[in-house]
PDB file of N, CA and C in Angstrom:
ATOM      1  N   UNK A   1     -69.182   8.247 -80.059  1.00  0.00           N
ATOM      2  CA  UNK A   1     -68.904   7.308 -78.984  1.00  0.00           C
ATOM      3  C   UNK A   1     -70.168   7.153 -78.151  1.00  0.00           C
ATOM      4  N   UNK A   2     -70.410   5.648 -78.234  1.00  0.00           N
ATOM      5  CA  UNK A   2     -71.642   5.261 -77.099  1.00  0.00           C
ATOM      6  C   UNK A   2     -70.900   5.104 -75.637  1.00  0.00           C
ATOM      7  N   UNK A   3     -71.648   5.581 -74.571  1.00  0.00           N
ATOM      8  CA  UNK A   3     -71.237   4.419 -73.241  1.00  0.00           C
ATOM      9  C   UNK A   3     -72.310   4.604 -72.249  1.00  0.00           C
ATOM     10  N   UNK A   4     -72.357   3.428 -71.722  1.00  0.00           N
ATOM     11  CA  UNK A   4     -73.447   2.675 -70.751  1.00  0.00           C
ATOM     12  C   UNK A   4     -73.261   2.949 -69.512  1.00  0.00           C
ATOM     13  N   UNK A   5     -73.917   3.541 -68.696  1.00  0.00           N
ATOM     14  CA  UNK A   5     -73.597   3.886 -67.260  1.00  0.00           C
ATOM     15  C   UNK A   5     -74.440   3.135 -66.353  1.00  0.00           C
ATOM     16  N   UNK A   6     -73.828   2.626 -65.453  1.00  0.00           N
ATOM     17  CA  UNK A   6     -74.513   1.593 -64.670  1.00  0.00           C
ATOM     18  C   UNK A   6     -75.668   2.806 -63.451  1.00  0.00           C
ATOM     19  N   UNK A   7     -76.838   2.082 -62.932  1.00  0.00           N
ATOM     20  CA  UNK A   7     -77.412   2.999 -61.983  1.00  0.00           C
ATOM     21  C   UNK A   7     -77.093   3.874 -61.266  1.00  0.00           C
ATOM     22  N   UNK A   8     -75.892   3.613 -60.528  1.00  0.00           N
ATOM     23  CA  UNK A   8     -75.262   4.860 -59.338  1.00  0.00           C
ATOM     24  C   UNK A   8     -74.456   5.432 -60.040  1.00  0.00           C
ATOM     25  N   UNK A   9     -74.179   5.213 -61.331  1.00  0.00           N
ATOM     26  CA  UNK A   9     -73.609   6.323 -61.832  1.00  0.00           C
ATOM     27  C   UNK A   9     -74.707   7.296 -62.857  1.00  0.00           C
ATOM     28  N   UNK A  10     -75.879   6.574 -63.052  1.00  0.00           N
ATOM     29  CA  UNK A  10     -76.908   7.868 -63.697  1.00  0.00           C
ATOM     30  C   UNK A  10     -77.565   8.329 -62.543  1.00  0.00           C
ATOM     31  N   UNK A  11     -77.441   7.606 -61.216  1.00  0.00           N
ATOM     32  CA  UNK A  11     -78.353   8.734 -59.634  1.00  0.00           C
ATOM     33  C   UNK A  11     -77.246   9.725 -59.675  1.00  0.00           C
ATOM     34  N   UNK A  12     -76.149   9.861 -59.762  1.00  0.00           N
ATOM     35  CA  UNK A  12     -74.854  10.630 -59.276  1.00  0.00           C
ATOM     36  C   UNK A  12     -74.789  12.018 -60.694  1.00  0.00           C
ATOM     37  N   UNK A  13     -75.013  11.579 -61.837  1.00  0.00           N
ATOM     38  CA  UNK A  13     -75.462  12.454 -62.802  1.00  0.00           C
ATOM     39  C   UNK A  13     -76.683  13.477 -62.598  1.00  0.00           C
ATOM     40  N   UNK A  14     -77.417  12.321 -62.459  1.00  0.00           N
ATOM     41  CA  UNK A  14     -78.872  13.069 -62.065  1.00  0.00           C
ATOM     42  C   UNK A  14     -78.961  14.036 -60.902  1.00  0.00           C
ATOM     43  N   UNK A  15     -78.356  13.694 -59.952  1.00  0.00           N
ATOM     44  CA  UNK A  15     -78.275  14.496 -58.441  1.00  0.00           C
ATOM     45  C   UNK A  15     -77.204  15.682 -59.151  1.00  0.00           C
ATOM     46  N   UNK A  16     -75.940  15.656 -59.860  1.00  0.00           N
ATOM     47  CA  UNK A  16     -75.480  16.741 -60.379  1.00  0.00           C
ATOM     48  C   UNK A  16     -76.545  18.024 -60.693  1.00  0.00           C
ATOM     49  N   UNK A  17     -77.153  17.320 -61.952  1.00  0.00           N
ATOM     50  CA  UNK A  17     -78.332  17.695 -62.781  1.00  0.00           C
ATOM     51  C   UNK A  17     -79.130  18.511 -61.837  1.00  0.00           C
ATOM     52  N   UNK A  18     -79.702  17.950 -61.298  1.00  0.00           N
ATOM     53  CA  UNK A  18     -80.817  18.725 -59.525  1.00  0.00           C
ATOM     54  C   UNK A  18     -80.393  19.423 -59.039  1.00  0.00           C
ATOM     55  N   UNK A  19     -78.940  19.437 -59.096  1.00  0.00           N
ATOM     56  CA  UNK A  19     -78.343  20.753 -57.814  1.00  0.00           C
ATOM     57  C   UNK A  19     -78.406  22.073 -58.622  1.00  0.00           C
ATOM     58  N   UNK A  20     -78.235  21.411 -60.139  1.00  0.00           N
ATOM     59  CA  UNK A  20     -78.565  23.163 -60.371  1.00  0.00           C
ATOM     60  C   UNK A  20     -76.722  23.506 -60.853  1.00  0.00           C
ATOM     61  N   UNK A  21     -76.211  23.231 -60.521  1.00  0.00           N
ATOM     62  CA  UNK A  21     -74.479  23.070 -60.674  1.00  0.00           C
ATOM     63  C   UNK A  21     -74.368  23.026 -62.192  1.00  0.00           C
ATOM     64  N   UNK A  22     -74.576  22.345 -62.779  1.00  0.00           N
ATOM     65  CA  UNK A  22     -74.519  22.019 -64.260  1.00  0.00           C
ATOM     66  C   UNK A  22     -75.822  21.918 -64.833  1.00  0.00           C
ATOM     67  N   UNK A  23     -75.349  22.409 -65.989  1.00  0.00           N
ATOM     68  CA  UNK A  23     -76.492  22.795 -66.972  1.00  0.00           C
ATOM     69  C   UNK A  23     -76.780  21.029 -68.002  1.00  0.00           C
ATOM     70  N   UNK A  24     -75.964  20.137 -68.242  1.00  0.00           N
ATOM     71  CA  UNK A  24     -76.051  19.510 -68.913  1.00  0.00           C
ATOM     72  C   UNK A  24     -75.325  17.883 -68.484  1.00  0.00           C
ATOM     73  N   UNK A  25     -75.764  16.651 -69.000  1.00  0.00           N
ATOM     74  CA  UNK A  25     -74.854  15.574 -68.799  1.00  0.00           C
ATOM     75  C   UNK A  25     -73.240  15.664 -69.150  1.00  0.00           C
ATOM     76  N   UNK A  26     -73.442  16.123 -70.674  1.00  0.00           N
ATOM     77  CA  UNK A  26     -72.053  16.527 -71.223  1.00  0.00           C
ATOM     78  C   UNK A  26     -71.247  17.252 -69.920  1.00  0.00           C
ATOM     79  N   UNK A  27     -72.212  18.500 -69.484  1.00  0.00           N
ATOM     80  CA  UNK A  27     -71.152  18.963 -68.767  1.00  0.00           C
ATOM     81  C   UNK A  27     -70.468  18.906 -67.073  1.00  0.00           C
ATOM     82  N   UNK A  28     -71.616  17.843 -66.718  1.00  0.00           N
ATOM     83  CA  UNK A  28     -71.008  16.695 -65.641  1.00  0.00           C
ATOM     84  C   UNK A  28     -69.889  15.774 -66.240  1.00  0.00           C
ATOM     85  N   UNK A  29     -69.924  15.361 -67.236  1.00  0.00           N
ATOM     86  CA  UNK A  29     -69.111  14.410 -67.646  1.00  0.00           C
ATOM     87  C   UNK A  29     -67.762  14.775 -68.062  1.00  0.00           C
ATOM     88  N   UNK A  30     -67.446  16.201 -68.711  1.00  0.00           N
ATOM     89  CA  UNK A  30     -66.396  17.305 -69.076  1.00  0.00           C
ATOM     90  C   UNK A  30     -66.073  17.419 -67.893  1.00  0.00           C
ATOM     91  N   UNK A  31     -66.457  17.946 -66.799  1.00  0.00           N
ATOM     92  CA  UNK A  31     -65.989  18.075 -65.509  1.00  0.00           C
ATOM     93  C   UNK A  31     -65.379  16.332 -64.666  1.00  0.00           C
ATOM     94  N   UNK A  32     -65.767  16.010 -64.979  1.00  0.00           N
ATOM     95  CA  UNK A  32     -65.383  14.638 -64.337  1.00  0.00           C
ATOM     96  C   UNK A  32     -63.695  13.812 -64.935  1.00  0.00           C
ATOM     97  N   UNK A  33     -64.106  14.003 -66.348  1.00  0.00           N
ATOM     98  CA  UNK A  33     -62.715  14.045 -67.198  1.00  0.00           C
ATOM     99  C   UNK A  33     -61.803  14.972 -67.070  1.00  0.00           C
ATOM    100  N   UNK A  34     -61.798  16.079 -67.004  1.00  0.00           N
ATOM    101  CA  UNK A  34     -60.950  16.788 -66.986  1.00  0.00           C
ATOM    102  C   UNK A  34     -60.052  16.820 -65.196  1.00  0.00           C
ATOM    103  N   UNK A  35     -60.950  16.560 -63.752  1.00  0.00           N
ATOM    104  CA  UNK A  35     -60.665  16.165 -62.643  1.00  0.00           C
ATOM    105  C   UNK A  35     -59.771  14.535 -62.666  1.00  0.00           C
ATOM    106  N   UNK A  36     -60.276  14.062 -63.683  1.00  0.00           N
ATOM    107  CA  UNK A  36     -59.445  12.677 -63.753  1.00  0.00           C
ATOM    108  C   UNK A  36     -58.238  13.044 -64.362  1.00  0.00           C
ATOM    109  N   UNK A  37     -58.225  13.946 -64.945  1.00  0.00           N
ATOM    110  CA  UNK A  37     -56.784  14.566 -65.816  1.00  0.00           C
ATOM    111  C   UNK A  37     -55.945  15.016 -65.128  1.00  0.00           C
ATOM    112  N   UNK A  38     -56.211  15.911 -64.323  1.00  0.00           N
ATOM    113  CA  UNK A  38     -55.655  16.620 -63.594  1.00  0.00           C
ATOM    114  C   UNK A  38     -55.273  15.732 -62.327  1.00  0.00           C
ATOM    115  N   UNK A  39     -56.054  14.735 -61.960  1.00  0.00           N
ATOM    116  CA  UNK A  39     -55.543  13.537 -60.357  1.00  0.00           C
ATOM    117  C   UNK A  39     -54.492  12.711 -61.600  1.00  0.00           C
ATOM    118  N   UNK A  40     -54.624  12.900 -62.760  1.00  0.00           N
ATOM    119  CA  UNK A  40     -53.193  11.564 -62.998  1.00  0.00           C
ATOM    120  C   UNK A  40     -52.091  11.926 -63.239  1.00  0.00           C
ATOM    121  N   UNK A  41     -52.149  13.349 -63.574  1.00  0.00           N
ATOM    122  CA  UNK A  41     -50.802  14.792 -63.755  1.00  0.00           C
ATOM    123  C   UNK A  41     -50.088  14.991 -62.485  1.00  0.00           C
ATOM    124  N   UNK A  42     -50.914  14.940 -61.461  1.00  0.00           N
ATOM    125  CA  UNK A  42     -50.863  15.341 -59.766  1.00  0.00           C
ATOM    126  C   UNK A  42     -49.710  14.002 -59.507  1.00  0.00           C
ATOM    127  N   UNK A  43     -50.325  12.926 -59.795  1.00  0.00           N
ATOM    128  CA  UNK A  43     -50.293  11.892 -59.414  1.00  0.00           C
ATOM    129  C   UNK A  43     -48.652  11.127 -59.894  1.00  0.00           C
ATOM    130  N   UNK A  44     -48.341  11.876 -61.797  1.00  0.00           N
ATOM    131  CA  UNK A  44     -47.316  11.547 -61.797  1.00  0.00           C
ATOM    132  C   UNK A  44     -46.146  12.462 -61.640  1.00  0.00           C
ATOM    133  N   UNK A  45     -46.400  13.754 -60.977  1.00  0.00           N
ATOM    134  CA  UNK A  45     -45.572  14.797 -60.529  1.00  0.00           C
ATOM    135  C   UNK A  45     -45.195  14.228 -59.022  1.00  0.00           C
ATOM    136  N   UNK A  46     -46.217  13.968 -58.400  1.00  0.00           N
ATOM    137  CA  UNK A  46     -45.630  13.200 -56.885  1.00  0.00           C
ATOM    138  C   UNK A  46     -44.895  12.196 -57.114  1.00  0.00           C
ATOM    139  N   UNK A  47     -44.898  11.114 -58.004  1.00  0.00           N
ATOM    140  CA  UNK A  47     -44.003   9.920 -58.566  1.00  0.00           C
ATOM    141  C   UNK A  47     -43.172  10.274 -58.669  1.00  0.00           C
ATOM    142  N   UNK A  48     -42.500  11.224 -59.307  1.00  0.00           N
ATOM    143  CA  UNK A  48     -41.492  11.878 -59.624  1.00  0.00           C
ATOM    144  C   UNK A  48     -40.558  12.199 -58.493  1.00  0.00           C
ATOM    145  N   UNK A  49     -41.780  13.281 -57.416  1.00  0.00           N
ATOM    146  CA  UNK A  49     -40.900  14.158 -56.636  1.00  0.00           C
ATOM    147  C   UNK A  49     -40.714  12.520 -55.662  1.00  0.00           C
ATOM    148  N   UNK A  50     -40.990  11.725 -55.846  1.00  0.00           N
ATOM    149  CA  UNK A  50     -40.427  10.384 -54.722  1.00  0.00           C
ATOM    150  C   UNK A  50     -39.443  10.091 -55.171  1.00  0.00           C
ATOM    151  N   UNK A  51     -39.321   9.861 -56.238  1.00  0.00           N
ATOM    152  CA  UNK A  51     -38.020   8.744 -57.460  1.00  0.00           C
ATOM    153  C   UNK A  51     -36.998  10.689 -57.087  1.00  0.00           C
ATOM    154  N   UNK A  52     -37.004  11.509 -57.049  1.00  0.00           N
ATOM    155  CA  UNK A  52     -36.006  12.648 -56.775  1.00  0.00           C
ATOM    156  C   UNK A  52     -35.578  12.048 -55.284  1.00  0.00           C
ATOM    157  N   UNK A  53     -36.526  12.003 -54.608  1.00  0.00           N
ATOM    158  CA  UNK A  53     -36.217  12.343 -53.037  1.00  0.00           C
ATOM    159  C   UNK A  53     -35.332  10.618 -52.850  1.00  0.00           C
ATOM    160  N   UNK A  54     -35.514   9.615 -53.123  1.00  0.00           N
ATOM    161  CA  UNK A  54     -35.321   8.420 -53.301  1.00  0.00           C
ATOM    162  C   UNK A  54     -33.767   8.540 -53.539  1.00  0.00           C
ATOM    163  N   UNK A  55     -33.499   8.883 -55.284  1.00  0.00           N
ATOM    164  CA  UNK A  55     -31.940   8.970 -55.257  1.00  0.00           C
ATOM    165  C   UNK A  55     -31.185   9.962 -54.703  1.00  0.00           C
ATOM    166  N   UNK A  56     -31.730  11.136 -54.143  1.00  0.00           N
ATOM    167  CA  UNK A  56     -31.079  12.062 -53.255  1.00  0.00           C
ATOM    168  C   UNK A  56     -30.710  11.221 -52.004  1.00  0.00           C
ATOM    169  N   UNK A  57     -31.646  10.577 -51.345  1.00  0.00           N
ATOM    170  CA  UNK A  57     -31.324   9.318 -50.294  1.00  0.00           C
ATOM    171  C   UNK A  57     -30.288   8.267 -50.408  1.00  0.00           C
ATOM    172  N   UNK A  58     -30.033   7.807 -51.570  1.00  0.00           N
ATOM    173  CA  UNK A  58     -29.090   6.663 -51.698  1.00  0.00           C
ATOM    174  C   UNK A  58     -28.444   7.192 -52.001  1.00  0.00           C
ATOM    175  N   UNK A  59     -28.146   8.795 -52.860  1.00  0.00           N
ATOM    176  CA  UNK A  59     -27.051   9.075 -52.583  1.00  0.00           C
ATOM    177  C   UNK A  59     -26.111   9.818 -51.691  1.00  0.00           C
ATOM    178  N   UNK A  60     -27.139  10.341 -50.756  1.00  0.00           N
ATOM    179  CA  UNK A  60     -26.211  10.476 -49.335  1.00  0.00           C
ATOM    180  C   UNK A  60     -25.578   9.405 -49.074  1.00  0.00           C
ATOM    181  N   UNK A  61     -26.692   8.073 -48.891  1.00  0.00           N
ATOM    182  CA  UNK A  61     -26.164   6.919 -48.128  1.00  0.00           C
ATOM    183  C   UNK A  61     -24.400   6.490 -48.677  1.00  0.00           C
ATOM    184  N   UNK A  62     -24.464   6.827 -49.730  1.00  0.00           N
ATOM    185  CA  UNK A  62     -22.983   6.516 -50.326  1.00  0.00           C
ATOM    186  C   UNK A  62     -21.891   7.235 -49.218  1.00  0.00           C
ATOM    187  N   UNK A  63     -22.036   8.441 -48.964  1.00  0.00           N
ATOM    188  CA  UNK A  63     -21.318   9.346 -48.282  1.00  0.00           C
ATOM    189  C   UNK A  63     -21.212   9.493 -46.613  1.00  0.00           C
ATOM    190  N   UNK A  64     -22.372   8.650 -46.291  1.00  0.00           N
ATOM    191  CA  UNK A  64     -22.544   8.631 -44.791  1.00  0.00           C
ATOM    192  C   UNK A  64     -22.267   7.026 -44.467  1.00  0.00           C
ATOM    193  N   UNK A  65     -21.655   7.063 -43.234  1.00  0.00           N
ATOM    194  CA  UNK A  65     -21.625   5.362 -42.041  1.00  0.00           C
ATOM    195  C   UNK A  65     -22.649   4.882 -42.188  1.00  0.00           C
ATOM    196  N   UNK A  66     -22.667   3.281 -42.496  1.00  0.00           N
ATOM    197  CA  UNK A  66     -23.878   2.839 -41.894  1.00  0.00           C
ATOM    198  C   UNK A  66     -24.338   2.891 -40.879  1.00  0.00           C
ATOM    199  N   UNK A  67     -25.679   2.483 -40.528  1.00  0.00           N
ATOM    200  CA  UNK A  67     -26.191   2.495 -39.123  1.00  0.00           C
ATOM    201  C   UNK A  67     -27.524   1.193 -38.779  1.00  0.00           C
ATOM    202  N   UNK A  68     -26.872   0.722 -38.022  1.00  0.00           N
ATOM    203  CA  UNK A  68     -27.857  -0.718 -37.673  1.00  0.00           C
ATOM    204  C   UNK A  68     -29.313  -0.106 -37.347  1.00  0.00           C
ATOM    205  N   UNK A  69     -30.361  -0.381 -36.981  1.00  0.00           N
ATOM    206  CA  UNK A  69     -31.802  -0.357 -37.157  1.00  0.00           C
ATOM    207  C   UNK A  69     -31.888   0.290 -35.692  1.00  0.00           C
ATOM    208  N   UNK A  70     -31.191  -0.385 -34.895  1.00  0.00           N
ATOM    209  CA  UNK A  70     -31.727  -0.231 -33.310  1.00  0.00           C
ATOM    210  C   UNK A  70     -30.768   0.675 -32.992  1.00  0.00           C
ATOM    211  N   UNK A  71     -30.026   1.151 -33.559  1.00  0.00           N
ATOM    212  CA  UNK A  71     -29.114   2.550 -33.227  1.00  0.00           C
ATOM    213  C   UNK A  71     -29.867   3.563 -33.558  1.00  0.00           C
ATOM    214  N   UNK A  72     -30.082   3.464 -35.014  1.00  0.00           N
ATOM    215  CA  UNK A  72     -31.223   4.233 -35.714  1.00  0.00           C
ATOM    216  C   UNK A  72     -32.459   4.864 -34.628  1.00  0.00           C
ATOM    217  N   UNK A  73     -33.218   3.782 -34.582  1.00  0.00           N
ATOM    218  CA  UNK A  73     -34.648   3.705 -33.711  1.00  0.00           C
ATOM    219  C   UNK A  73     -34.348   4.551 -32.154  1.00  0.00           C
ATOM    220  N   UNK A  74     -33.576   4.226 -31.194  1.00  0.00           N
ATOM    221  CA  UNK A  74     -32.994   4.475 -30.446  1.00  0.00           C
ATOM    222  C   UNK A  74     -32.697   6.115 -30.548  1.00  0.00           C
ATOM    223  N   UNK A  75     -31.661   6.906 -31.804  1.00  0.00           N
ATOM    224  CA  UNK A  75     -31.410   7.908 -31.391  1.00  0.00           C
ATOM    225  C   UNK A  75     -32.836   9.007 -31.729  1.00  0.00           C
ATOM    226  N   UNK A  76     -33.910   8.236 -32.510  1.00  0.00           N
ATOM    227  CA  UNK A  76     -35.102   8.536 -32.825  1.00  0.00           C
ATOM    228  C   UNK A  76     -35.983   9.201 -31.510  1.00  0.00           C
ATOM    229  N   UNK A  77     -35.746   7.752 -30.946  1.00  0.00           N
ATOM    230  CA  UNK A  77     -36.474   8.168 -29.416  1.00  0.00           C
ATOM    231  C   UNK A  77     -35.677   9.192 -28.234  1.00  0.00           C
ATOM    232  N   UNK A  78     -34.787   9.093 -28.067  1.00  0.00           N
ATOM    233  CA  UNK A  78     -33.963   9.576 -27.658  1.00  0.00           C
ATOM    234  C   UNK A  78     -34.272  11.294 -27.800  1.00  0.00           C
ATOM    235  N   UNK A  79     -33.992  11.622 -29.182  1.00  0.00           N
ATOM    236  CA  UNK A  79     -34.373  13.003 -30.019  1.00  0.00           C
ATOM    237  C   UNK A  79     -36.100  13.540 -29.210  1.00  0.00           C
ATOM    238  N   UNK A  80     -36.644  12.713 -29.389  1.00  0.00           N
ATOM    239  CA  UNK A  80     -38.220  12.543 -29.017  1.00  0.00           C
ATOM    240  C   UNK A  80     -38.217  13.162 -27.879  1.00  0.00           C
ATOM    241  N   UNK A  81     -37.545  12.156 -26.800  1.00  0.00           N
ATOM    242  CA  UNK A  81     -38.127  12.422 -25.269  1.00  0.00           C
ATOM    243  C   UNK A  81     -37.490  13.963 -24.636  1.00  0.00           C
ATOM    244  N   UNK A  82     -36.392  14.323 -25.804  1.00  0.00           N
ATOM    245  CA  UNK A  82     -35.688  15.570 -25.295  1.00  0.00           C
ATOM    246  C   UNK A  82     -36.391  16.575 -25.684  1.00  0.00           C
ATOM    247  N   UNK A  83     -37.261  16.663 -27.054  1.00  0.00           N
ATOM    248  CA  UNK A  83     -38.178  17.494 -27.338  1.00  0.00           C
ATOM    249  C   UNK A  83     -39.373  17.267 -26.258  1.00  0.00           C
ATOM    250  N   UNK A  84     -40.072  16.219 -25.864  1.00  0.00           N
ATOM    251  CA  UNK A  84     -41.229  16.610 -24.840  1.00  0.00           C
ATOM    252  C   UNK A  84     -40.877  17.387 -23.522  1.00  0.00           C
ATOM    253  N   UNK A  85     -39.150  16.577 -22.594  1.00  0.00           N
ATOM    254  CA  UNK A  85     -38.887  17.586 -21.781  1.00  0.00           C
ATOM    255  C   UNK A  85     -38.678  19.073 -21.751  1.00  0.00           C
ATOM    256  N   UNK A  86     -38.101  19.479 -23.205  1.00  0.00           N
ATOM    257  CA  UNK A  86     -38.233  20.625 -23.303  1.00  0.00           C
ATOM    258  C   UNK A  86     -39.461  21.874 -22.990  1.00  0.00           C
TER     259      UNK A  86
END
């Protein structure tokens, strides 16, 4: 496999390279892949824990009263100003 790296991405190699951190391009580039691996694993474990927390939510809502927006908002603040007097 060939690939072409545009300038700020061979200064960003190169500055790797200089620090002394890595011994090799390969092994800036192994490190870079494997951090991209690991942010899209991260990434679809949090997806997940939303789509959990999501139908745990609608399915309370089945079981609980509705509640208009400004009742809502209201006992929000309400909650609020009793915690600062405290």
């Amino acid at each position: 496999m060939s690939i072409r790296l545009n300038p700020d991405q061979e200064r960003l190699i190169q500055t790797k390279l200089q620090s002394g951190k890595y011994r090799s391009i390969e092994e800036v580039i192994e490190t870079a892949l494997r951090l991209l691996d690991e942010y899209d694993r991260s990434e679809s474990e949090w997806v997940e824990e939303v789509r959990v927390k999501i139908d745990a939510a609608i399915e309370a809502s089945h079981h609980t009263p509705s509640i208009d927006g400004e009742t809502f908002v209201n006992g929000i603040l309400t909650r609020l100003k009793q915690t600062n007097q405290a």
